[in-house]
N, C-alpha and C. Protein backbone atom coordinates (compact mmCIF):
# COMPACT_ATOMS: atom_id res chain seq x y z
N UNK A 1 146.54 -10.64 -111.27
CA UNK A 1 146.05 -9.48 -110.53
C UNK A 1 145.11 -9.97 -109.42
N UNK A 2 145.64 -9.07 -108.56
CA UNK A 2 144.48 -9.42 -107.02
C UNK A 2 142.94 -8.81 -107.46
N UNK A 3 141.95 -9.46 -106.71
CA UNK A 3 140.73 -9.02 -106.63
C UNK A 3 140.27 -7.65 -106.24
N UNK A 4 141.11 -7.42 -105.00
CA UNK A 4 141.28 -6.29 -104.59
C UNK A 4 142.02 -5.75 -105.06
N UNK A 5 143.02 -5.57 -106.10
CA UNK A 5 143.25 -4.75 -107.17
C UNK A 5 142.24 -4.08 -107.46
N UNK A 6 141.45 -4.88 -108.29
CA UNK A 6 140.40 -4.52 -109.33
C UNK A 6 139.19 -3.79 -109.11
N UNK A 7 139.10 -3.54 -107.29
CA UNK A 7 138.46 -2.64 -107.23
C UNK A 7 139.25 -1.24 -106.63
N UNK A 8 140.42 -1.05 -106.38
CA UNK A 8 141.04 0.28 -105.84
C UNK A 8 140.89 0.67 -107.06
N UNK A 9 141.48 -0.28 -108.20
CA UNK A 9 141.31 0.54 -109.68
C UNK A 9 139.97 1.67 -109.42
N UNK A 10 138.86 0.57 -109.48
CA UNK A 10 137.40 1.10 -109.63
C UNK A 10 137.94 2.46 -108.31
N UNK A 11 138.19 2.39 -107.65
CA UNK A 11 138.36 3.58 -106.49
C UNK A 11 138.98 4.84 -107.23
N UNK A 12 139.80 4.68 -107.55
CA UNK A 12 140.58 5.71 -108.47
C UNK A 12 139.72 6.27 -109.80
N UNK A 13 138.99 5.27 -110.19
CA UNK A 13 137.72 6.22 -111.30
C UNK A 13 136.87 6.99 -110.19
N UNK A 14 136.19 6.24 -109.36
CA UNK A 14 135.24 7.22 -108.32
C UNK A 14 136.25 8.64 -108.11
N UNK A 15 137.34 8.90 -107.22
CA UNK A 15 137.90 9.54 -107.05
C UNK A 15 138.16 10.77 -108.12
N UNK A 16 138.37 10.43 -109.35
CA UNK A 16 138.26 11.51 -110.76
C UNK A 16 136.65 11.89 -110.61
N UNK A 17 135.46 11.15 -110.65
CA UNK A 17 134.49 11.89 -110.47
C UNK A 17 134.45 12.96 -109.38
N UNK A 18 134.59 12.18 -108.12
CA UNK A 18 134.47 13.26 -107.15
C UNK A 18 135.55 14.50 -107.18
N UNK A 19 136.42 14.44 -107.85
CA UNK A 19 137.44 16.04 -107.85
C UNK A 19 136.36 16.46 -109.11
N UNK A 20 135.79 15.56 -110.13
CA UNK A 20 134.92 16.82 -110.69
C UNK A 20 133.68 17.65 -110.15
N UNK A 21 133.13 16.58 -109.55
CA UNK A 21 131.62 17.49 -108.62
C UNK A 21 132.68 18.06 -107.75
N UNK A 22 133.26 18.14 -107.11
CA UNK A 22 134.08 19.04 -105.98
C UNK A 22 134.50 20.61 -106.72
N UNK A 23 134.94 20.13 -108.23
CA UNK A 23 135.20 21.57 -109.18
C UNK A 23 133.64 22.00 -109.47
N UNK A 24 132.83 21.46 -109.91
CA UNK A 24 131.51 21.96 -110.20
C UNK A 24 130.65 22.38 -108.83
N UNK A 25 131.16 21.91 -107.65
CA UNK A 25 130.72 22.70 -106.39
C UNK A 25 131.22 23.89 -106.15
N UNK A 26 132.42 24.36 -105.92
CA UNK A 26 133.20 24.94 -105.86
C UNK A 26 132.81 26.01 -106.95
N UNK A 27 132.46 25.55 -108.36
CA UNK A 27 131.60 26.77 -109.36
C UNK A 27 130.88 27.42 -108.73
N UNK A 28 129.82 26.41 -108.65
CA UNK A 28 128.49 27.06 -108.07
C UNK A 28 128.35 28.13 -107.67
N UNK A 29 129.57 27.78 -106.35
CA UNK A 29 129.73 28.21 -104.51
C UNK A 29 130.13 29.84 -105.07
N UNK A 30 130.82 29.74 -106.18
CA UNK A 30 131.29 31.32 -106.82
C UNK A 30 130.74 31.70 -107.70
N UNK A 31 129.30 31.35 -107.52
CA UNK A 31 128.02 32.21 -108.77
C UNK A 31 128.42 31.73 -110.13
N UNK A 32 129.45 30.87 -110.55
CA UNK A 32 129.77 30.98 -111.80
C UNK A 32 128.57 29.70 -112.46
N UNK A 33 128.52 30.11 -113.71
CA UNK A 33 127.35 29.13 -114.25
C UNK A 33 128.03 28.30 -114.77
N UNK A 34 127.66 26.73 -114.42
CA UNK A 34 127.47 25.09 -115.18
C UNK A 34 126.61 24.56 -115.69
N UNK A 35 126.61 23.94 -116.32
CA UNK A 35 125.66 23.70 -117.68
C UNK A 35 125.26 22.18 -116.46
N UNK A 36 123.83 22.37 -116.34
CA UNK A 36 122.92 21.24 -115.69
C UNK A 36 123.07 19.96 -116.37
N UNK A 37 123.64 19.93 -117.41
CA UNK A 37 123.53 18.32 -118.09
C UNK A 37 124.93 18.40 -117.68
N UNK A 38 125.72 18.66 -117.17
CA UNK A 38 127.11 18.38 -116.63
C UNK A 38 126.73 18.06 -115.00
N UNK A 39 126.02 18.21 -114.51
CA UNK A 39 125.79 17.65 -113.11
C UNK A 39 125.21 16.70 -113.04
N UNK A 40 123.86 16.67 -114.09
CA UNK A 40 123.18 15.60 -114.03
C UNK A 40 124.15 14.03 -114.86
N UNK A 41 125.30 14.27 -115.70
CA UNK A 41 126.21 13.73 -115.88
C UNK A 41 126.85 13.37 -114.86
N UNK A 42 127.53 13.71 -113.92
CA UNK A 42 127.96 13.08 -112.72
C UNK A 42 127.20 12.53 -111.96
N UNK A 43 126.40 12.96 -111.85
CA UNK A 43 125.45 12.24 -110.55
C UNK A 43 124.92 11.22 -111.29
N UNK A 44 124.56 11.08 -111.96
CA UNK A 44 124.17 9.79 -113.70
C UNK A 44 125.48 8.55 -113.45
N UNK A 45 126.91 9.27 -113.24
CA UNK A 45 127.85 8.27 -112.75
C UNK A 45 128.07 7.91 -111.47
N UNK A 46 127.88 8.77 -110.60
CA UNK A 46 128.16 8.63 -109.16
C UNK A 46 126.80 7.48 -108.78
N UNK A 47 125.36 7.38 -109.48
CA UNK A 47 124.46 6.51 -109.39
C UNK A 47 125.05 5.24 -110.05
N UNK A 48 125.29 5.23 -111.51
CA UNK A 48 125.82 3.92 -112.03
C UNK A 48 126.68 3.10 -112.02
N UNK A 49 128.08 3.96 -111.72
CA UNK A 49 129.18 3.50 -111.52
C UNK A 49 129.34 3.34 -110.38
N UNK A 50 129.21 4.15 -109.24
CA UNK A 50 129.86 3.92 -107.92
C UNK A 50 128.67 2.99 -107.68
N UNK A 51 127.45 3.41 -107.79
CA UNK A 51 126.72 2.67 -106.61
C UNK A 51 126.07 1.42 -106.99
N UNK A 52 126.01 1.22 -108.79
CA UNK A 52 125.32 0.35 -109.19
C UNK A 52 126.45 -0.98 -109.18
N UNK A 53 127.51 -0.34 -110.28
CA UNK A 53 128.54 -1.50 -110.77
C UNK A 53 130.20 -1.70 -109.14
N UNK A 54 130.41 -0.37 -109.18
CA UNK A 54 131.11 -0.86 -108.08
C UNK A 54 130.96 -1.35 -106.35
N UNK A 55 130.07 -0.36 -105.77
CA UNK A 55 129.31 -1.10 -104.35
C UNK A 55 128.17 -2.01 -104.70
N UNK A 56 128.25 -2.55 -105.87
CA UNK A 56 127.05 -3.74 -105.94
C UNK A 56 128.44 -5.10 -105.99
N UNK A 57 129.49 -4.92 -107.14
CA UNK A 57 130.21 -6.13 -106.45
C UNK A 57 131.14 -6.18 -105.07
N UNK A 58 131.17 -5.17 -104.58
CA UNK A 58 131.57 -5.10 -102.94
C UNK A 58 130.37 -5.79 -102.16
N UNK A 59 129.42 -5.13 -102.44
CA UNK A 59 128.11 -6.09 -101.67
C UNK A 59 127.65 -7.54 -101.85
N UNK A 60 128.07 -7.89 -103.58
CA UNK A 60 127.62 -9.03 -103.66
C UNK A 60 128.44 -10.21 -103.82
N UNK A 61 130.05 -9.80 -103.65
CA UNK A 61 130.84 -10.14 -104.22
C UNK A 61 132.11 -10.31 -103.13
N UNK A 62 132.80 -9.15 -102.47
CA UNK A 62 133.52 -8.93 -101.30
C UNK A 62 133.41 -9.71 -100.07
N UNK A 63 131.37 -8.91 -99.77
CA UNK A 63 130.96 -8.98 -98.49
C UNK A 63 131.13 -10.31 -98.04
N UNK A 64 131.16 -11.36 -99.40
CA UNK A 64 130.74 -13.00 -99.22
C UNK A 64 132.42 -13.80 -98.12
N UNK A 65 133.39 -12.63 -98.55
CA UNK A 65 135.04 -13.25 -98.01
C UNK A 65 135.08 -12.08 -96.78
N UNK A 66 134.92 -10.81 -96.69
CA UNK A 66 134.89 -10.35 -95.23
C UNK A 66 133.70 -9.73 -95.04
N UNK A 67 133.71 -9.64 -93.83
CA UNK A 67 132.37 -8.73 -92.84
C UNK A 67 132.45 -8.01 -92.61
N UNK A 68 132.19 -6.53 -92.89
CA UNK A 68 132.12 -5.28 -92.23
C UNK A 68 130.89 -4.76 -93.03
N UNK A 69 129.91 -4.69 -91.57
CA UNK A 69 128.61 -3.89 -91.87
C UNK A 69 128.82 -2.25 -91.91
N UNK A 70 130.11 -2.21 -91.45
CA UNK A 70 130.70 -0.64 -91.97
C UNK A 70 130.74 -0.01 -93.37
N UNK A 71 131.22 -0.89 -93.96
CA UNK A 71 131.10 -0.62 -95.85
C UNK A 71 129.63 -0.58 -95.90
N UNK A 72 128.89 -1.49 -95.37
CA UNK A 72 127.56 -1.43 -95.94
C UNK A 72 126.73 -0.39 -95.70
N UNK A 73 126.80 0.34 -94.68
CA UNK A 73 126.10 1.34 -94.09
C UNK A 73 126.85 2.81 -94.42
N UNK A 74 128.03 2.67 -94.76
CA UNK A 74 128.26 4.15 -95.57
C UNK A 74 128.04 3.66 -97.02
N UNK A 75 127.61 2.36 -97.97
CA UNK A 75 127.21 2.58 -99.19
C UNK A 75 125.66 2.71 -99.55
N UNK A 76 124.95 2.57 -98.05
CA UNK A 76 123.46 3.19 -97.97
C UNK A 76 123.41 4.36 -97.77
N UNK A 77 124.39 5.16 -96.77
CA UNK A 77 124.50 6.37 -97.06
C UNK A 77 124.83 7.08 -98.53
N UNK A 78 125.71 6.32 -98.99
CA UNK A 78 126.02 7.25 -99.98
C UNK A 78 124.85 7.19 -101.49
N UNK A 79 124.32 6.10 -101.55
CA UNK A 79 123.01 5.56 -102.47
C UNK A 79 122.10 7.11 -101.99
N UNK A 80 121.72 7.43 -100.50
CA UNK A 80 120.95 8.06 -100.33
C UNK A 80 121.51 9.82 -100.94
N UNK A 81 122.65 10.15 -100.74
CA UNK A 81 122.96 11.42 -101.04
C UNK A 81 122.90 11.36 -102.54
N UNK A 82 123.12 10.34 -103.31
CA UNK A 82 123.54 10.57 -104.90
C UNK A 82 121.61 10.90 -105.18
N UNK A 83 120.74 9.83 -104.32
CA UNK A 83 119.17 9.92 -104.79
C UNK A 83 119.20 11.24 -104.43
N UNK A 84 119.16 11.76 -103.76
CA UNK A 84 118.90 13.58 -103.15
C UNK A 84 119.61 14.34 -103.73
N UNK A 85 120.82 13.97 -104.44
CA UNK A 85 121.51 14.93 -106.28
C UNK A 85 120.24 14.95 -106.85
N UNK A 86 120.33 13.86 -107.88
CA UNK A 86 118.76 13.32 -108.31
C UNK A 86 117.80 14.39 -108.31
N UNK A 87 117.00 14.14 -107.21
CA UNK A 87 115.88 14.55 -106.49
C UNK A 87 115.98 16.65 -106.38
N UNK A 88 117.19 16.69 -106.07
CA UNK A 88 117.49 18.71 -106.44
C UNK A 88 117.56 18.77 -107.60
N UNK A 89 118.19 18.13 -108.63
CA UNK A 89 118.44 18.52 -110.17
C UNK A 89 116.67 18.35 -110.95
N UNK A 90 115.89 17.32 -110.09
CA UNK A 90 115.04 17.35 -110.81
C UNK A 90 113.65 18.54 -110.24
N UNK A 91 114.10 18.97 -109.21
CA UNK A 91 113.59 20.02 -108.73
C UNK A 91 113.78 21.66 -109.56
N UNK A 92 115.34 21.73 -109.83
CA UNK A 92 116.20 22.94 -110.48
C UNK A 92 115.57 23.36 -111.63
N UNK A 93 115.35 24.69 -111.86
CA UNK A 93 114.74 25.63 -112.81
C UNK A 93 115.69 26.48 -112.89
N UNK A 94 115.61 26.91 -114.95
CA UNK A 94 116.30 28.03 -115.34
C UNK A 94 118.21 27.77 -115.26
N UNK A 95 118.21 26.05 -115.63
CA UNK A 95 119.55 25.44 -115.58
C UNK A 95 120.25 26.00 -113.93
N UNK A 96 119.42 26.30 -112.70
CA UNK A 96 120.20 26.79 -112.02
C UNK A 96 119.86 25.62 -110.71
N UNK A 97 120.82 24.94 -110.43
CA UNK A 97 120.68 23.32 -109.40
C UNK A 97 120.19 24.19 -108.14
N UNK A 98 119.31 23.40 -107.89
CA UNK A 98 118.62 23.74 -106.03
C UNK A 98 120.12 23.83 -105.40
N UNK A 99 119.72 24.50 -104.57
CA UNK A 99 120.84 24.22 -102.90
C UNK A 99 120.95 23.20 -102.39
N UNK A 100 120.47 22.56 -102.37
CA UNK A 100 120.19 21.13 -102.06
C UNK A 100 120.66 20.56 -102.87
N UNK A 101 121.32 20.05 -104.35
CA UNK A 101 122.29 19.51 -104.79
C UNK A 101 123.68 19.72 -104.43
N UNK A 102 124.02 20.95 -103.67
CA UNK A 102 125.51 21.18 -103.58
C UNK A 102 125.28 20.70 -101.82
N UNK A 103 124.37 20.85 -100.98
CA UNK A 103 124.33 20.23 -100.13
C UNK A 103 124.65 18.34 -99.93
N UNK A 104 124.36 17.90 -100.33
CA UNK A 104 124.39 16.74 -101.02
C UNK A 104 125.53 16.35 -101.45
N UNK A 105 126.00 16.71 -102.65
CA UNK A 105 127.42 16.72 -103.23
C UNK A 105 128.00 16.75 -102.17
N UNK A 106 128.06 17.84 -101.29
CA UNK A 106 129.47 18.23 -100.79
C UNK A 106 129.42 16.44 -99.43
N UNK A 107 128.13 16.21 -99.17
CA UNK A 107 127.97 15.29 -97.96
C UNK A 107 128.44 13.92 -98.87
N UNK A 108 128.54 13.71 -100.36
CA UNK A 108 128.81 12.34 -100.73
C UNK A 108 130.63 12.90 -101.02
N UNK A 109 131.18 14.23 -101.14
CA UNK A 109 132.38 13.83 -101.82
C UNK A 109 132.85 13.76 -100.57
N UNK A 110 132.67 14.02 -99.20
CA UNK A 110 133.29 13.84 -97.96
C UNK A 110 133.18 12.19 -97.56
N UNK A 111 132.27 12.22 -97.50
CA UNK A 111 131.71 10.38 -97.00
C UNK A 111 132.86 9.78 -97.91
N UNK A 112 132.48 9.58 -99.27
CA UNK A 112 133.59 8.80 -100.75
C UNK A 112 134.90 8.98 -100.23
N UNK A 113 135.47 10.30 -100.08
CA UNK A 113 136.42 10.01 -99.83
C UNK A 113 137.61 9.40 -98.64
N UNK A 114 136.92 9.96 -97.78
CA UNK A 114 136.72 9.20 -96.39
C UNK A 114 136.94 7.57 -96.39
N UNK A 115 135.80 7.13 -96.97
CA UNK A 115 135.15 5.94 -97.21
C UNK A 115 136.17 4.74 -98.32
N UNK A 116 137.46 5.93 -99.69
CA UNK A 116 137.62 4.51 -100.13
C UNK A 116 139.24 5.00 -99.51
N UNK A 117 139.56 5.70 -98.35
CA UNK A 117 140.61 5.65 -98.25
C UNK A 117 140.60 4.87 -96.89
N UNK A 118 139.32 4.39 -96.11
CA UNK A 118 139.60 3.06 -95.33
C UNK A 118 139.55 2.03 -95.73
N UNK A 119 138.47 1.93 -96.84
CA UNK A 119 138.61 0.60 -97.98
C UNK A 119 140.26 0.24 -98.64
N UNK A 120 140.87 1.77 -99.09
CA UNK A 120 142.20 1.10 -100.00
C UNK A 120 143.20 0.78 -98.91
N UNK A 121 143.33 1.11 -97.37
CA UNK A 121 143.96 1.62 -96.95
C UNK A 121 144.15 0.65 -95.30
N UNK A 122 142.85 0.05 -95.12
CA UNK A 122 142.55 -0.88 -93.95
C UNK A 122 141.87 -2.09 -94.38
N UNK A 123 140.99 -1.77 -94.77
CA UNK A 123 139.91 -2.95 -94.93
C UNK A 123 140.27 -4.21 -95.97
N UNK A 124 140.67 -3.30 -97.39
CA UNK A 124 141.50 -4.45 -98.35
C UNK A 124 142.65 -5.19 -98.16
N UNK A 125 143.58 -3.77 -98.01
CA UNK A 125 144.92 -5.09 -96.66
C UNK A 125 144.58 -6.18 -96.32
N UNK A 126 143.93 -5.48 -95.41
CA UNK A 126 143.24 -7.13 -94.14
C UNK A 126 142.88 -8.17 -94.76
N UNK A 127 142.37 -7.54 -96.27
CA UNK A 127 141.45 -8.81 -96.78
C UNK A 127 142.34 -9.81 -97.34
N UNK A 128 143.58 -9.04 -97.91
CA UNK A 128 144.47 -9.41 -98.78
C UNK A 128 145.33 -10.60 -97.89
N UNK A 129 145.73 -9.78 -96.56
CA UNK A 129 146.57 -10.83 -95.60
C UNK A 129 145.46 -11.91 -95.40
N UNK A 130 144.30 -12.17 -95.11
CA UNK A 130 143.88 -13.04 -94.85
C UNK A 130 143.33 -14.25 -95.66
N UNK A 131 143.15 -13.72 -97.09
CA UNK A 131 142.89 -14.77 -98.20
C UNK A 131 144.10 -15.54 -98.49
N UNK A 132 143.64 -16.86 -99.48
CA UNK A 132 144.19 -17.87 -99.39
C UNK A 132 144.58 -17.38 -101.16
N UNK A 133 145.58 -17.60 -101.57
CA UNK A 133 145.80 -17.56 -102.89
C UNK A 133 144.95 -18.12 -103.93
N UNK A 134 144.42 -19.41 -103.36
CA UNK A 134 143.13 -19.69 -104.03
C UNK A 134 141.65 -18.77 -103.87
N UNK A 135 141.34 -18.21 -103.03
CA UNK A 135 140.28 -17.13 -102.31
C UNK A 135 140.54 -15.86 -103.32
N UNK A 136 141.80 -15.62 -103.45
CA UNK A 136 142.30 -14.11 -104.41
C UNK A 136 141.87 -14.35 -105.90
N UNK A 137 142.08 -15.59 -106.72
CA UNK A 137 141.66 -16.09 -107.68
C UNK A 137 140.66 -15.96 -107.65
N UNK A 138 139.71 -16.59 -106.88
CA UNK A 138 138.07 -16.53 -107.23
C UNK A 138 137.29 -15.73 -107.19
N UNK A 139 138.30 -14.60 -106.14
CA UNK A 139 137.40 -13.49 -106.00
C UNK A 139 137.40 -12.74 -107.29
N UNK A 140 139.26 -12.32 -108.10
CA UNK A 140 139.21 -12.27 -109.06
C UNK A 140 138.34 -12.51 -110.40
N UNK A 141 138.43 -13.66 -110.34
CA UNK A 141 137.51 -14.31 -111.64
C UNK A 141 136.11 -13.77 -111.41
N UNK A 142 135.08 -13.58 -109.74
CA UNK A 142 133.69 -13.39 -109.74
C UNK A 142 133.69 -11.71 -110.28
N UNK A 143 135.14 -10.88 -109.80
CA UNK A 143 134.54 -9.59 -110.02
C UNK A 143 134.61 -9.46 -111.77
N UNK A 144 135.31 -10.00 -112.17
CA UNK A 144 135.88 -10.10 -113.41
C UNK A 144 134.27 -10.60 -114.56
N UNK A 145 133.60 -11.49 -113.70
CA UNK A 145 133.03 -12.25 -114.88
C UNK A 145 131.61 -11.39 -114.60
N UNK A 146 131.79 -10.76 -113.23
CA UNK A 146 129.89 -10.06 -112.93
C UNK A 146 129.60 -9.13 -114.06
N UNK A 147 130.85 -8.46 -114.84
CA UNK A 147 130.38 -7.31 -115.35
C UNK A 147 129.29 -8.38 -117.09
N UNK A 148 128.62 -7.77 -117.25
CA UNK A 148 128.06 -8.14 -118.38
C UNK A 148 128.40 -7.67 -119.77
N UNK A 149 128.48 -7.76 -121.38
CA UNK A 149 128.98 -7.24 -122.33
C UNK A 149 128.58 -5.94 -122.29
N UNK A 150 127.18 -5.82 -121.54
CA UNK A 150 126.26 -4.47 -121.50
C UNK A 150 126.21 -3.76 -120.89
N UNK A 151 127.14 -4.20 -119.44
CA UNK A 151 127.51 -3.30 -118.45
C UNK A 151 128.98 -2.88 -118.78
N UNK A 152 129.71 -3.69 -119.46
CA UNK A 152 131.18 -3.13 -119.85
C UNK A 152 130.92 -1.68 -120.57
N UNK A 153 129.97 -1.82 -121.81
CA UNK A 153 130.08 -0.76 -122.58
C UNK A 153 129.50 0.29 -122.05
N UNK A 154 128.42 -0.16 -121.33
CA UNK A 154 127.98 1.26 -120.06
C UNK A 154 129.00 1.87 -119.45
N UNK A 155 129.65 1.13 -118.72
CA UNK A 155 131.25 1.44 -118.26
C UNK A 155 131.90 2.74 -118.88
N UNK A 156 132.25 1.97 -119.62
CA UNK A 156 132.90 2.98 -120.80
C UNK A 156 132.13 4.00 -121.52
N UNK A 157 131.26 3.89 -121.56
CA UNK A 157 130.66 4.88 -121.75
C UNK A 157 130.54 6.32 -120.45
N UNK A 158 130.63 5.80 -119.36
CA UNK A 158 130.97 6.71 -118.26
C UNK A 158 132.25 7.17 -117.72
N UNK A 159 132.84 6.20 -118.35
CA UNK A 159 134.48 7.08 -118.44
C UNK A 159 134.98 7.86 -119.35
N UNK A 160 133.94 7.76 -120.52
CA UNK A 160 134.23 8.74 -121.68
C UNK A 160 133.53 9.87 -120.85
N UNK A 161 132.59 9.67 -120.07
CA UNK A 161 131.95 11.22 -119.78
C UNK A 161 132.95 11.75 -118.97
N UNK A 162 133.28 10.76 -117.57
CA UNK A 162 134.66 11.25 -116.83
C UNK A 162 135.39 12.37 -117.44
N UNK A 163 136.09 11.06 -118.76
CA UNK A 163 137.25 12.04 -119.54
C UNK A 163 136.74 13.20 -119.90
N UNK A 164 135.63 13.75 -120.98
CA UNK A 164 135.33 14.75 -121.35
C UNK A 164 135.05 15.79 -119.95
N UNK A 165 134.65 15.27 -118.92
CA UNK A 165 134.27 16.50 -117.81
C UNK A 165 135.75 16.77 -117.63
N UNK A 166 136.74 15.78 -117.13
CA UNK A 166 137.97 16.49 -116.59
C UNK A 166 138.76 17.69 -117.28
N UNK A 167 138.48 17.01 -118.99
CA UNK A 167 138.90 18.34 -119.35
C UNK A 167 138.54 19.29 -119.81
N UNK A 168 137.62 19.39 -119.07
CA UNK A 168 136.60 21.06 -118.92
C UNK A 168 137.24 21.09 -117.80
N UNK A 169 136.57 20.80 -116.55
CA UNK A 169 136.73 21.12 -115.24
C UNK A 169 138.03 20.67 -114.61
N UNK A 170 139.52 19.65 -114.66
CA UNK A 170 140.15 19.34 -114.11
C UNK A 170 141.22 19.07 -114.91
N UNK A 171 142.46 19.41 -114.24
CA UNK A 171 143.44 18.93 -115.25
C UNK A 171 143.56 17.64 -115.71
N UNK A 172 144.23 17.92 -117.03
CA UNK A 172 144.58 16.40 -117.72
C UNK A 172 144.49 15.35 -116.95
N UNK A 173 143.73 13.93 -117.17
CA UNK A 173 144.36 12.76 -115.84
C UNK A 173 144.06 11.31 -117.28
N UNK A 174 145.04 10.56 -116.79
CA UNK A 174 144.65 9.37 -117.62
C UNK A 174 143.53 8.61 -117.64
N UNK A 175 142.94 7.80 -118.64
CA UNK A 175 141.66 7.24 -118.98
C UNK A 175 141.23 6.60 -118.18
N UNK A 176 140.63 6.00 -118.37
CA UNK A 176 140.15 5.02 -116.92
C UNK A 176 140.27 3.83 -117.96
């Protein structure tokens, strides 16, 4: 498996989060009530998973074989909208999220998606044509070996939340 495999994978988990905050926006937006530990659950992943475990080995890991200060500056953007989820939920009274969380939301599921369909779609290509079969290996093996025993089970532990939100809020989709 390519390196860049292994993170479109990771793209395709982000992507199941964001159709769930997009369904839990979309609640909101129609007065209907969501249970606040279901937002603060996503945004709990959209902080750990997207921004901790997956744009941390794009940053520390990718950036080292191509250059684009483009990835880097929409994954500071997007660090900043998930802190300002955060920052409304911990504001929100009476289980009911500030305005300012769906403000937010709606500015990270636009950016994300935007964002990994030039990554799956331009940027990895390029990367792919230009590495050396030896370069694809190593990149492999670094994304492969960064995760820790303690970050795996964190992992998984956020795809179990995935799974359980989708099927509340989204149809059936396979595990991560």
């Amino acid at each position: 498996m390519k390196g860049t495999d292994l993170l479109k994978k990771e793209h395709q988990v982000i992507l199941r989060g964001l159709k769930i905050l997009d369904t839990l926006c979309t609640a909101l937006e129609k007065k209907q009530k969501v249970p606040l530990i279901h937002l603060e659950q996503i945004t709990n992943f959209m902080t750990v998973y997207a921004n901790h475990y997956h744009h941390g080995k794009e940053a520390n890991i990718l950036l080292h074989y191509i250059d684009t200060k483009e990835i880097m500056e929409e994954h500071l953007l997007q660090t900043g909208y998930v802190e300002a989820m955060g920052q409304a939920l911990a504001e929100s009274t009476d289980a009911i999220p500030s305005p300012k969380f769906m403000i937010q939301a709606r500015n990270l599921i636009g950016l994300l998606n935007e964002h990994i369909l030039k990554e799956d779609n331009f940027f990895l290509p390029d990367a792919d044509q230009s590495f050396t079969g030896e370069q694809q290996e190593e990149l492999c093996k670094k994304l492969i070996t960064s995760e820790t025993e303690n970050d795996k089970k964190q992992i998984e532990k956020l795809c179990n939340i995935i799974d359980q939100l989708e099927k509340i809020y989204v149809l059936p989709q396979p595990s991560c």
